[in-house]
C-alpha atoms as a PDB file:
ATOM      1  CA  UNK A   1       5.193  -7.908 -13.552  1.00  0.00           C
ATOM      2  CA  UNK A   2       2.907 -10.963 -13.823  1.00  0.00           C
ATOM      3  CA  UNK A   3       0.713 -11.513 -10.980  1.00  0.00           C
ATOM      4  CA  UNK A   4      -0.533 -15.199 -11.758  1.00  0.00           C
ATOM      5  CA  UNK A   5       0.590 -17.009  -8.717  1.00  0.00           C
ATOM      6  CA  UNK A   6      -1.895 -17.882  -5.873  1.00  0.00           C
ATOM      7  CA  UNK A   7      -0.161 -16.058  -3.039  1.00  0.00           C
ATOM      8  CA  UNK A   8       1.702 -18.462  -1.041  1.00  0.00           C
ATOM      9  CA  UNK A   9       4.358 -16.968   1.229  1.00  0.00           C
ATOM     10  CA  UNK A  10       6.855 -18.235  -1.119  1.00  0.00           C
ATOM     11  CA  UNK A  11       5.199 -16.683  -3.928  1.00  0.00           C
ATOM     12  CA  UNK A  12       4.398 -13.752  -2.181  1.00  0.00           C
ATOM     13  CA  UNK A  13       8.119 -13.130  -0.712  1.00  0.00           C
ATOM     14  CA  UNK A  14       8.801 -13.169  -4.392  1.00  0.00           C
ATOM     15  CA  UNK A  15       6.617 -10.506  -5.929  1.00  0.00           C
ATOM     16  CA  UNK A  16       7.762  -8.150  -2.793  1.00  0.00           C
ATOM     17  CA  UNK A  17      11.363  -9.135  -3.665  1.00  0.00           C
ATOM     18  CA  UNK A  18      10.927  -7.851  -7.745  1.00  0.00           C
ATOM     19  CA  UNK A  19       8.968  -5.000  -6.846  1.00  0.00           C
ATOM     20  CA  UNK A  20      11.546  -3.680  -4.904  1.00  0.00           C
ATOM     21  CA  UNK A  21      14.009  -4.465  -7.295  1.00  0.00           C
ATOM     22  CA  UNK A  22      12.593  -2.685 -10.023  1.00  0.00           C
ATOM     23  CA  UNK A  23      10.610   0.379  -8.085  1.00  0.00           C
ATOM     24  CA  UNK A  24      13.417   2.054  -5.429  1.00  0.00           C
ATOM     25  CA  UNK A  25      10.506   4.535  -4.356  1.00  0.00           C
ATOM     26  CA  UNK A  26       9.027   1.265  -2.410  1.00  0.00           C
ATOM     27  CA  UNK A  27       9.993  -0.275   1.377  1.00  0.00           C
ATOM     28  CA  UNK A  28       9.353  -3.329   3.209  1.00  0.00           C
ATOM     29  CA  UNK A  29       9.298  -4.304   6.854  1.00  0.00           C
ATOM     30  CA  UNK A  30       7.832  -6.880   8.623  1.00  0.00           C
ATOM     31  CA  UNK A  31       5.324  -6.298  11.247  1.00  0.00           C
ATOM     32  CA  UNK A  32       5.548  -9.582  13.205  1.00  0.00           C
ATOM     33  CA  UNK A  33       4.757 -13.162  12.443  1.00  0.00           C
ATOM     34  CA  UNK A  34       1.582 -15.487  12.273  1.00  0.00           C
ATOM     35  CA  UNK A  35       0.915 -18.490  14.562  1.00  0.00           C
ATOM     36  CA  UNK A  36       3.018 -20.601  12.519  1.00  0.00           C
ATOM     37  CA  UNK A  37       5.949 -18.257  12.269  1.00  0.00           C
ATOM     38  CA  UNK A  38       5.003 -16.762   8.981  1.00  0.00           C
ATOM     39  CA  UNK A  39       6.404 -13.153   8.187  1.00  0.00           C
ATOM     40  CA  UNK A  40       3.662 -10.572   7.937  1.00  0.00           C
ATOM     41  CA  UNK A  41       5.310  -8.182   5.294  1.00  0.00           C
ATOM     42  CA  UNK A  42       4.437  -4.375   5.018  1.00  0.00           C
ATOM     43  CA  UNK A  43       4.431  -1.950   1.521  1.00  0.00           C
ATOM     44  CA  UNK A  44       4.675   1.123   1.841  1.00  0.00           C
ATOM     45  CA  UNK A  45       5.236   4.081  -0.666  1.00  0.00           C
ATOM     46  CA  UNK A  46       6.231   7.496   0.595  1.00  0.00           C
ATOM     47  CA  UNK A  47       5.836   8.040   4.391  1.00  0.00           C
ATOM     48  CA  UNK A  48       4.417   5.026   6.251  1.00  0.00           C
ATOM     49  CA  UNK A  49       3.161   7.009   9.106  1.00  0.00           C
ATOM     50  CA  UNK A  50       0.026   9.043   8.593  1.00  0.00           C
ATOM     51  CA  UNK A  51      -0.736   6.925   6.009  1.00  0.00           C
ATOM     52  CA  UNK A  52      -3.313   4.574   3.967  1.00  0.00           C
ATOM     53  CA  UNK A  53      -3.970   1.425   4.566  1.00  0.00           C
ATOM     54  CA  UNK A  54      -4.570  -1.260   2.377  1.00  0.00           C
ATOM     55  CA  UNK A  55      -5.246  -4.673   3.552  1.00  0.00           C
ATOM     56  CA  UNK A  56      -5.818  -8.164   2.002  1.00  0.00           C
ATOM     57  CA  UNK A  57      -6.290 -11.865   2.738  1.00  0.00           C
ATOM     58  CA  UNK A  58      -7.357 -11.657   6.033  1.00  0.00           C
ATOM     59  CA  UNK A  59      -9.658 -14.479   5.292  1.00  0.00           C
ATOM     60  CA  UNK A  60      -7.590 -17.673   3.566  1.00  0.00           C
ATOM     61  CA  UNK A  61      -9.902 -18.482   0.994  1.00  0.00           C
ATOM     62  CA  UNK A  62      -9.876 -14.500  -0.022  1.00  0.00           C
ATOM     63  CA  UNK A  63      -6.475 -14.615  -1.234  1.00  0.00           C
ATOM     64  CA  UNK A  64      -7.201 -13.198  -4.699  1.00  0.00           C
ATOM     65  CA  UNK A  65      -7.471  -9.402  -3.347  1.00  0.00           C
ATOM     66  CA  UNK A  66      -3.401 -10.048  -2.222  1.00  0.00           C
ATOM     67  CA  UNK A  67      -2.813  -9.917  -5.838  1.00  0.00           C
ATOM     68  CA  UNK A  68      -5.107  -7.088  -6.381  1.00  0.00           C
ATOM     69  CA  UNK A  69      -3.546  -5.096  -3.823  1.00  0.00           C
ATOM     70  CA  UNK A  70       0.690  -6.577  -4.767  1.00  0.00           C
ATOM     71  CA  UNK A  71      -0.849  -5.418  -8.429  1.00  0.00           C
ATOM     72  CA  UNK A  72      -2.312  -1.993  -7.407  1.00  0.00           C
ATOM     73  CA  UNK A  73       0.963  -1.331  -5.170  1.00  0.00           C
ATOM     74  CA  UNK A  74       3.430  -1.690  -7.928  1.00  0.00           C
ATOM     75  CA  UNK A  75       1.149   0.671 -10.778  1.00  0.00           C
ATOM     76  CA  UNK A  76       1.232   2.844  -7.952  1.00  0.00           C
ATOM     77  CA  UNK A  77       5.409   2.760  -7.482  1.00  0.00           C
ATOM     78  CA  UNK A  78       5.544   2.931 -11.362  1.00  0.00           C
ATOM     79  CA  UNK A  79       3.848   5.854 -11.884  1.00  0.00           C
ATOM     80  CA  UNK A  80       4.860   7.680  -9.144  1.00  0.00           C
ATOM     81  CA  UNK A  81       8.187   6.888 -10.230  1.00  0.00           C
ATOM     82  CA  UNK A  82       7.647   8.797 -13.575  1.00  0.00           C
ATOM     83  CA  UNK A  83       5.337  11.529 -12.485  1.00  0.00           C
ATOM     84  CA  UNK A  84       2.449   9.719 -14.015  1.00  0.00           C
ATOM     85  CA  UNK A  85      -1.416  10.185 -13.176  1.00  0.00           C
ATOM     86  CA  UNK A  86      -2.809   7.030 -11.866  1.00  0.00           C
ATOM     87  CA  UNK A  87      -6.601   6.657 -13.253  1.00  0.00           C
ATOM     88  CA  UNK A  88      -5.905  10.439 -13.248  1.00  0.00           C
ATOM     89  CA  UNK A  89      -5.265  10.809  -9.481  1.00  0.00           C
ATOM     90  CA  UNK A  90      -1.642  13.149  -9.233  1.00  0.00           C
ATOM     91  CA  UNK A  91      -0.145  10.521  -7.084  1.00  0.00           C
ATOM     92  CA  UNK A  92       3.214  12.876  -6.100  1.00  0.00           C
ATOM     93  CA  UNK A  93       0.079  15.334  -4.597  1.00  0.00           C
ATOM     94  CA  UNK A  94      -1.854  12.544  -2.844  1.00  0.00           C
ATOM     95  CA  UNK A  95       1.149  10.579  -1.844  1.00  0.00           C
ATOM     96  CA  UNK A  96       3.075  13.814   0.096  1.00  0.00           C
ATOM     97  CA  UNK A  97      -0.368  14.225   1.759  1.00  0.00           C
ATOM     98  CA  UNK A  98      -0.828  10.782   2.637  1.00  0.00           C
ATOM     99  CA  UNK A  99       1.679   7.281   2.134  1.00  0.00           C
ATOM    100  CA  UNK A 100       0.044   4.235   1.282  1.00  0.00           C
ATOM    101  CA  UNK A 101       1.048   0.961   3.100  1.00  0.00           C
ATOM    102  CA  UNK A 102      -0.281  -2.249   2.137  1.00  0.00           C
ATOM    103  CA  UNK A 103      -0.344  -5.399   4.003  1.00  0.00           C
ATOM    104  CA  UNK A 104      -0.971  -7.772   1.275  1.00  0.00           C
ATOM    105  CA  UNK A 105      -1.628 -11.031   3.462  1.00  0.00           C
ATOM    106  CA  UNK A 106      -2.722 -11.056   7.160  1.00  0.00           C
ATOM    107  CA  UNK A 107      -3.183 -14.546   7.611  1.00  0.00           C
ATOM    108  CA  UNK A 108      -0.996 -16.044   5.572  1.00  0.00           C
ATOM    109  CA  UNK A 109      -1.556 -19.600   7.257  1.00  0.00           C
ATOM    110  CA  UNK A 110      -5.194 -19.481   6.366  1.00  0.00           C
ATOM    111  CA  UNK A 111      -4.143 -18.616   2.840  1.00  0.00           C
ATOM    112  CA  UNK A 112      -1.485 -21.491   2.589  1.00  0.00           C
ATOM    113  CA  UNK A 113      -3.739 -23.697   4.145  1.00  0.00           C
ATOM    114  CA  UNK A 114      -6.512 -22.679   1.498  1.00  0.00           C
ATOM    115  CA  UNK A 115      -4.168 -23.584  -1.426  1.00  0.00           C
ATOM    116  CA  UNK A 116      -2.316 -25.941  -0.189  1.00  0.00           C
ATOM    117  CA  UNK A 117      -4.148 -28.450   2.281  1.00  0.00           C
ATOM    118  CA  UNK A 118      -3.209 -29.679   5.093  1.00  0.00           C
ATOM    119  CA  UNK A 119       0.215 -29.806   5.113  1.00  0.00           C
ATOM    120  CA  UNK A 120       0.571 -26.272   4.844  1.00  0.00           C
ATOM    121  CA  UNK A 121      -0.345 -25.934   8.838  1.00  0.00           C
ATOM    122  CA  UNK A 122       2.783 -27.667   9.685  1.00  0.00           C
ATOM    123  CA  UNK A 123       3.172 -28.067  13.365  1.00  0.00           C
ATOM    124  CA  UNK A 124      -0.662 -27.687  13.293  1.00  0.00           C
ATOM    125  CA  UNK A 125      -1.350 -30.144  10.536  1.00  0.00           C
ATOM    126  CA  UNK A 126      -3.719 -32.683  12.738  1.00  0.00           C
ATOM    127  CA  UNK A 127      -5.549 -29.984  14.498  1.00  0.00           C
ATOM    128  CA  UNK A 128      -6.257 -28.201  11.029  1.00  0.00           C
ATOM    129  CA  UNK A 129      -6.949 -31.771   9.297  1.00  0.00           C
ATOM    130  CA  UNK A 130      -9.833 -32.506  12.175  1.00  0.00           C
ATOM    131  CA  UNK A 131     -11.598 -28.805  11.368  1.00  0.00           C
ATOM    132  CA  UNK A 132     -11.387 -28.770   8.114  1.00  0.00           C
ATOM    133  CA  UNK A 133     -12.836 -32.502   6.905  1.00  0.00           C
ATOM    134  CA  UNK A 134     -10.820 -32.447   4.143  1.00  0.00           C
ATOM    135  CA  UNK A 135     -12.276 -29.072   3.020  1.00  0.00           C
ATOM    136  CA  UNK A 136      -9.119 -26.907   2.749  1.00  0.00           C
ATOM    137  CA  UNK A 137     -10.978 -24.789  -0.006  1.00  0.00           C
ATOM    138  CA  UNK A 138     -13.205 -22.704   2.150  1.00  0.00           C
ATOM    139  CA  UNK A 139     -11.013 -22.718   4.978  1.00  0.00           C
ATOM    140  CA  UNK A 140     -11.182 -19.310   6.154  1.00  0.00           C
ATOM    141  CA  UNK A 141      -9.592 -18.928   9.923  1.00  0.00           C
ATOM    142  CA  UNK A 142      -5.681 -19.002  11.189  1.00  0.00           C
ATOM    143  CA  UNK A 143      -3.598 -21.966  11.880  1.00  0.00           C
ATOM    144  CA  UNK A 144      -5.517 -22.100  15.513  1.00  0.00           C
ATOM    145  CA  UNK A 145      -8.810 -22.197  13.956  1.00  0.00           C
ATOM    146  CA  UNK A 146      -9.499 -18.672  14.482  1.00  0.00           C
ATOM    147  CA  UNK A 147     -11.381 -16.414  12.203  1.00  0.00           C
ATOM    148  CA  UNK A 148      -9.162 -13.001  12.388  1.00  0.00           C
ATOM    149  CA  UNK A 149     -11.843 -10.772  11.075  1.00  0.00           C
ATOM    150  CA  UNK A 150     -13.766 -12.000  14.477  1.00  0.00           C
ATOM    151  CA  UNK A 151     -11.159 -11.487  17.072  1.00  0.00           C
ATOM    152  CA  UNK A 152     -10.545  -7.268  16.831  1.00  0.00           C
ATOM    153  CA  UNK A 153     -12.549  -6.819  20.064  1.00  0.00           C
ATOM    154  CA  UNK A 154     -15.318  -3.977  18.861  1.00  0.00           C
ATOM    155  CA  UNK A 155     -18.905  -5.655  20.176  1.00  0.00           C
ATOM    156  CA  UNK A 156     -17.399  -8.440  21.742  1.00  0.00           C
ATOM    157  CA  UNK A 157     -20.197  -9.742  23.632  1.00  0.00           C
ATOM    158  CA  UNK A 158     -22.795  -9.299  20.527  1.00  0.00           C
ATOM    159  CA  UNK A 159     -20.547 -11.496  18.572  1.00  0.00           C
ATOM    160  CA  UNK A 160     -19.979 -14.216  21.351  1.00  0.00           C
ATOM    161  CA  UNK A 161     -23.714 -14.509  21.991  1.00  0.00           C
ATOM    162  CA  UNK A 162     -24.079 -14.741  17.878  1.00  0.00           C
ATOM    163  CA  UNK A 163     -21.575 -17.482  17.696  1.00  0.00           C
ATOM    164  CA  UNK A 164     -23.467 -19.739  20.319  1.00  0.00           C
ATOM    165  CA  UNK A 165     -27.118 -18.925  18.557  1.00  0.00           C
ATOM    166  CA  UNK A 166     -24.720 -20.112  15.434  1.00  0.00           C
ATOM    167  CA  UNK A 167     -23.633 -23.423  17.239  1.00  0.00           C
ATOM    168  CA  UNK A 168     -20.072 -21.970  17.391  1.00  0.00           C
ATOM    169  CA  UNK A 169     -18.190 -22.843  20.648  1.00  0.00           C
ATOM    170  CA  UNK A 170     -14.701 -23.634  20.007  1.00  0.00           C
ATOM    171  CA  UNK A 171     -11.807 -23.373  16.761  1.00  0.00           C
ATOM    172  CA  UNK A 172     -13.543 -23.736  13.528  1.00  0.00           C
ATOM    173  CA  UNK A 173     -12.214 -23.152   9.903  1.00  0.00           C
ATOM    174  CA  UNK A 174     -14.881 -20.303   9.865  1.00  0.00           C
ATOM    175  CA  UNK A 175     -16.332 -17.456  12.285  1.00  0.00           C
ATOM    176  CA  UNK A 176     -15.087 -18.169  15.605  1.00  0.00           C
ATOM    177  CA  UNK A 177     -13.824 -15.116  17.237  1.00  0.00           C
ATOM    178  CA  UNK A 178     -11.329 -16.881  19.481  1.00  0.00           C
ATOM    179  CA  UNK A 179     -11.100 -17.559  23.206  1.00  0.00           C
ATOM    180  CA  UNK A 180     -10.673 -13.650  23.829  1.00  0.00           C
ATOM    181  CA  UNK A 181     -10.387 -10.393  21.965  1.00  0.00           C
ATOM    182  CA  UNK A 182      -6.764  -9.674  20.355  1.00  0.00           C
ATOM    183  CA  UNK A 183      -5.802 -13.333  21.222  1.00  0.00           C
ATOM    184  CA  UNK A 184      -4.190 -13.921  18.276  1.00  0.00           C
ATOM    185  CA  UNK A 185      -0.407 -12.446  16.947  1.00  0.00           C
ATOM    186  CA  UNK A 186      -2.082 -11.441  13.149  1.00  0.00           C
ATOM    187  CA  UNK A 187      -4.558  -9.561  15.063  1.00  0.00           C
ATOM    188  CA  UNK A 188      -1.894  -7.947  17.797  1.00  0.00           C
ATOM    189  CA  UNK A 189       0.332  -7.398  14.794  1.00  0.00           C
ATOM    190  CA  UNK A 190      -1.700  -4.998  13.096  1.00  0.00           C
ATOM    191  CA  UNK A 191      -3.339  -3.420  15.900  1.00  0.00           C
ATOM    192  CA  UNK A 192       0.181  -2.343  16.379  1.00  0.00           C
ATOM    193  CA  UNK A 193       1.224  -0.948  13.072  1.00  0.00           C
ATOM    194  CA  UNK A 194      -2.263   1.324  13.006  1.00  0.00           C
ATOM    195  CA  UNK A 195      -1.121   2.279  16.592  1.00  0.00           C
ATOM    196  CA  UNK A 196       2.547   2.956  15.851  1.00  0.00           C
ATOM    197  CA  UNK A 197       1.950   4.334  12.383  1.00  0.00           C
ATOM    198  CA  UNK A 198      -0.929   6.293  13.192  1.00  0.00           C
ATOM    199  CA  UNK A 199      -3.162   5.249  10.071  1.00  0.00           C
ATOM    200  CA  UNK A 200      -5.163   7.711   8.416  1.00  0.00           C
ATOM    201  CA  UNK A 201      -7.377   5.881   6.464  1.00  0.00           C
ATOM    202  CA  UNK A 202      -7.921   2.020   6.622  1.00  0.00           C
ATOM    203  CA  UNK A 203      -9.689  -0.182   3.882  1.00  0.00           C
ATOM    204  CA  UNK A 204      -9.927  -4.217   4.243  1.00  0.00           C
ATOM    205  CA  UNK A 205     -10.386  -5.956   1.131  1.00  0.00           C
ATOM    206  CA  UNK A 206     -12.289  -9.210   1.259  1.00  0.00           C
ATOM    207  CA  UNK A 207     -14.455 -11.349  -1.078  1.00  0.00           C
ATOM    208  CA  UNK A 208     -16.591 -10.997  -2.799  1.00  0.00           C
ATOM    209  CA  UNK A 209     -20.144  -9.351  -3.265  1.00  0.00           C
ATOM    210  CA  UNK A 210     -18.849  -5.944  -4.984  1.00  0.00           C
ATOM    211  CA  UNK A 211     -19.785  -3.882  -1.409  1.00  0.00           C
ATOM    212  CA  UNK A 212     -18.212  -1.466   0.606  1.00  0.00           C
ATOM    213  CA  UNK A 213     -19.466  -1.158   4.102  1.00  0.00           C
ATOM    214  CA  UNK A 214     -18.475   2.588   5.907  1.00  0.00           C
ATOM    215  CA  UNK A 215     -20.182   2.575   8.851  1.00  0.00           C
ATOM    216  CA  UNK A 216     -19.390   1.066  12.730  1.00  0.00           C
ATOM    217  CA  UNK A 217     -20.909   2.998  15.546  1.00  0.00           C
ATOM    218  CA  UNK A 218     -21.227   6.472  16.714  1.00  0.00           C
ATOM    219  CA  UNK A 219     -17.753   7.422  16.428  1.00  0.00           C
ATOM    220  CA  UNK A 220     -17.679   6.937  12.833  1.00  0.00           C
ATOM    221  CA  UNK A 221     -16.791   9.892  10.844  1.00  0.00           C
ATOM    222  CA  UNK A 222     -19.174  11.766   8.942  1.00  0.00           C
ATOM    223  CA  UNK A 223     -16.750  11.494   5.974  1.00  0.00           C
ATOM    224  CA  UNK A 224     -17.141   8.310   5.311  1.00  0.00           C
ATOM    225  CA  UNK A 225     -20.589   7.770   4.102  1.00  0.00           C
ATOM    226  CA  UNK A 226     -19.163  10.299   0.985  1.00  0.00           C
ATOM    227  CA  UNK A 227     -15.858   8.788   0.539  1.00  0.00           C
ATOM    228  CA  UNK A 228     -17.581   4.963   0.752  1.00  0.00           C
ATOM    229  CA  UNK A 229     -20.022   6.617  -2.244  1.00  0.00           C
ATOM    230  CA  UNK A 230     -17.167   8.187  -4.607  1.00  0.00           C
ATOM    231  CA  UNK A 231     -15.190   5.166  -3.990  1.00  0.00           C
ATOM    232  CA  UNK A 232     -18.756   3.066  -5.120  1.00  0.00           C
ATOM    233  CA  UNK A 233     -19.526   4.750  -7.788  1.00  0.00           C
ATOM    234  CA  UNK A 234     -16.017   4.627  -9.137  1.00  0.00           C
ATOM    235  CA  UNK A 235     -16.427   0.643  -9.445  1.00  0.00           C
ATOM    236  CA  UNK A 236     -19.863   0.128  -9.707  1.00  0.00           C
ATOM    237  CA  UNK A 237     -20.316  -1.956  -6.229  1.00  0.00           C
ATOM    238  CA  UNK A 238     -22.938  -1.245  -3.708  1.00  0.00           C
ATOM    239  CA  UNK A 239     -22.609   0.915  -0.331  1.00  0.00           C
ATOM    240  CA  UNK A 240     -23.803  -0.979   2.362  1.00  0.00           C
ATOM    241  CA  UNK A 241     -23.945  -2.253   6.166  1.00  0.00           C
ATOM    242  CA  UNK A 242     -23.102  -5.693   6.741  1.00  0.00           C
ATOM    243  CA  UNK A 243     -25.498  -7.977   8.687  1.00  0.00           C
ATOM    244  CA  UNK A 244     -25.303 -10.855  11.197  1.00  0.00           C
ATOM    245  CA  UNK A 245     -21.937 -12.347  12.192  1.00  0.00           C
ATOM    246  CA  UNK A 246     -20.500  -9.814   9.929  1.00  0.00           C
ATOM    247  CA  UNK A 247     -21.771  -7.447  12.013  1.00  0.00           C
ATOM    248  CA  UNK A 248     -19.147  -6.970  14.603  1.00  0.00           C
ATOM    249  CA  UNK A 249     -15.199  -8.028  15.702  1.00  0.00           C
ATOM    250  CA  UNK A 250     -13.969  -6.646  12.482  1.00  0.00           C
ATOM    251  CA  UNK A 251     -10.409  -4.835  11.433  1.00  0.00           C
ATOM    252  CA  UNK A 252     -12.652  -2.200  10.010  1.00  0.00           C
ATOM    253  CA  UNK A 253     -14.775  -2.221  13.350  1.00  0.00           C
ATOM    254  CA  UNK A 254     -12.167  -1.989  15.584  1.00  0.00           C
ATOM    255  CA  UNK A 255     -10.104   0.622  13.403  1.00  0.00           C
ATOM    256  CA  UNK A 256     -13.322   2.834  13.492  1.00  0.00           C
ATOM    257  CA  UNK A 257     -14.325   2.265  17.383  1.00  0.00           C
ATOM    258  CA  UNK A 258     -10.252   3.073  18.225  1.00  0.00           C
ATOM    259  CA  UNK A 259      -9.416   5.929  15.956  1.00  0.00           C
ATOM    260  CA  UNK A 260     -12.788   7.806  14.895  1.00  0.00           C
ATOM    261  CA  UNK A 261     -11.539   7.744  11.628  1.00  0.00           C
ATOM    262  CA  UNK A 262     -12.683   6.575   8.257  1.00  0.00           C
ATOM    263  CA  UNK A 263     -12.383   3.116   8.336  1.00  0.00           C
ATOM    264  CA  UNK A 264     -14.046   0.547   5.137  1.00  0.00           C
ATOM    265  CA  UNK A 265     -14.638  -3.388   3.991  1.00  0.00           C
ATOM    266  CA  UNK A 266     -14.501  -3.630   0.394  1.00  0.00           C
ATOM    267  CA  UNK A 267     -16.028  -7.013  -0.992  1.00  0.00           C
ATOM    268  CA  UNK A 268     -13.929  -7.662  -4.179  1.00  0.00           C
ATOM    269  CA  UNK A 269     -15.722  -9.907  -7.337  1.00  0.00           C
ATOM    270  CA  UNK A 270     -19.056 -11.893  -7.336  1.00  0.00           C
ATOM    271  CA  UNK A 271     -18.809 -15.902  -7.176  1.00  0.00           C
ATOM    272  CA  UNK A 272     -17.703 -18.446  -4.673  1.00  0.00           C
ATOM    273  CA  UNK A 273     -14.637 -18.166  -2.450  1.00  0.00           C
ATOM    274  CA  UNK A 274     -11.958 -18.524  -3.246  1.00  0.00           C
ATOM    275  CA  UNK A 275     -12.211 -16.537  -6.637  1.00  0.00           C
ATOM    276  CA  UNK A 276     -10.733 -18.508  -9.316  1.00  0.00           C
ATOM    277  CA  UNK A 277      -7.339 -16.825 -10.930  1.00  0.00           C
ATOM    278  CA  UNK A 278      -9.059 -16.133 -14.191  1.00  0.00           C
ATOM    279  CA  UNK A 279     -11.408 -13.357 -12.449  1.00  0.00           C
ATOM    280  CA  UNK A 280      -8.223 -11.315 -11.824  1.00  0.00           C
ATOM    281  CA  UNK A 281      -7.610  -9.121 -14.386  1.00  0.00           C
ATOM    282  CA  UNK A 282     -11.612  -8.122 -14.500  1.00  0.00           C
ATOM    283  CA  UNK A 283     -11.605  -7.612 -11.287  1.00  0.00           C
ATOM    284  CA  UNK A 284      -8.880  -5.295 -10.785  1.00  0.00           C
ATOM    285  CA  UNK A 285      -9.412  -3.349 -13.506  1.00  0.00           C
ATOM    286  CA  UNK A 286     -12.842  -2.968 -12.258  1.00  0.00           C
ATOM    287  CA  UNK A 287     -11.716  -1.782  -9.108  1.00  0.00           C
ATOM    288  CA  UNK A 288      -8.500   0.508  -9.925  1.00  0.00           C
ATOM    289  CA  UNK A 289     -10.149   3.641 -10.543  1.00  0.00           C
ATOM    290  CA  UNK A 290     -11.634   3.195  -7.273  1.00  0.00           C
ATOM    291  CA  UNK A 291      -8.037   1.895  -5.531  1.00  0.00           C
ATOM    292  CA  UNK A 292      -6.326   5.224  -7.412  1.00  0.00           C
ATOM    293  CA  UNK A 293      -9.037   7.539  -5.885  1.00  0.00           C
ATOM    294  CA  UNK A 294      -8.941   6.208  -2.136  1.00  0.00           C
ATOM    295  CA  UNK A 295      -5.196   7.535  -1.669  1.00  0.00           C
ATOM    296  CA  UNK A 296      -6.676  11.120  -2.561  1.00  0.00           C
ATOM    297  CA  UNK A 297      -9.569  11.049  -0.163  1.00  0.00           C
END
């Protein structure tokens, strides 16, 4: 299948319908809605629970690694399907051990927003028009003006005192963590599904920079440093710490602080957000081998 829509929801709703049409080893669920009623849609390939976790597009103008991650999901199905190596990774060994779920939009407001302007926010169409300015391009938060990648909780107060030092008090296309930790139903939503599915692994894709950062805190696992530097040198991006802002409030973050397990951001692509369509195909193929390897780690 042709990934060579931007992500919409309608597009979106569309890949997950084919994929399931054509690969009967895959499920879909959804795991609650966004602020504008949008359905947060779950893949998952053998068992969900215990599984791996891939997630995309939790910032709106990152909606390119939703395609990476619809594209990745259904080489995945295909090969599994025939008893294929993927990238030679046994996938009917690594997914017994472990399922993968992806989540290939978390905020898909922010994404339809991104692409669309302003009347993509609907019921929230003049609160999004006086944020943005007319820049719906690097519009990055929810319909509410919160950035989700802020608002997981893990070193609250560091990243409250870093948005006022930032001149950040109040809903913003960009970086403001919301009026309180898990405030927002993208952020509750998959706080639940790690909870209830008991994630094993957990990797956020976001872009770009070609980085992974592994590490939050003392209760990150040992593990991770190695898996973060297989997973690396697979692709050819850099293992890192983020800095700043990015420092804290974070899926990965939170995941890490919560569970103790191995928890990663992966930066997709070098450029300007949002990465244009035609970076796709270099891109993924860049990262595959990388993708392929994760689910046997």
């Amino acid at each position: 299948m042709e990934f060579n829509k931007p992500p919409t929801a309608e597009n979106v709703e569309n890949y997950i319908k084919n994929i399931l049409k054509n690969h009967p080893c895959s499920k879909t669920f959804c795991m609650g809605k966004s602020v504008l009623g949008r359905r947060l849609p779950v893949l998952s390939v053998g068992k969900t629970a215990c599984s791996t976790l891939f997630v995309g597009a939790t910032h709106g103008s990152e909606w390119l690694t939703s395609l990476v991650l619809l594209r990745f999901f259904e080489d995945v199905c295909r090969d599994f399907e025939h008893g294929e190596k993927l990238c030679g990774i046994n996938l009917a060994s690594a997914i017994a051990k472990r399922g993968l779920a992806v989540i290939p939009v978390l905020n898909p407001d922010g994404v339809e927003i991104n692409i669309r302007g302003k009347s993509a926010a609907l019921s929230a169409e003049k609160h999004i028009e006086r944020l943005a300015k007319g820049d719906y391009p690097h519009w990055n938060a929810n319909a509410r003006g919160v950035d989700i990648n802020h608002n997981f909780g893990a070193g609250w107060e560091i990243l409250q005192e870093q948005e006022r030092e930032n001149g950040i008090f109040g809903p913003a296309p960009r970086q403001y963590g919301g009026p309180r930790h898990f405030s927002e139903p993208e952020t509750r939503a998959i706080c639940g599904f790690c909870s209830t599915f008991d994630v094993q692994r957990l990797y956020s894709f976001h872009s770009q920079g070609e980085e992974i950062y592994w590490y939050y805190g003392p209760r990150t696992p040992f593990i991770s440093r190695e898996i973060a530097a297989e997973f690396a040198s697979l692709c050819g991006y850099e293992v890192t710490r983020p800095s700043g802002m990015a420092s804290h409030g974070g899926l990965k973050d939170w995941y890490i602080e919560k569970f103790g397990r191995p928890g990663f951001t992966v930066e997709i692509g070098l450029g300007e957000n949002p990465l244009p369509m035609e970076y796709f195909d270099e891109i993924y193929e860049k990262l595959k081998p990388a993708l392929a390897k994760a689910l046997a780690m």
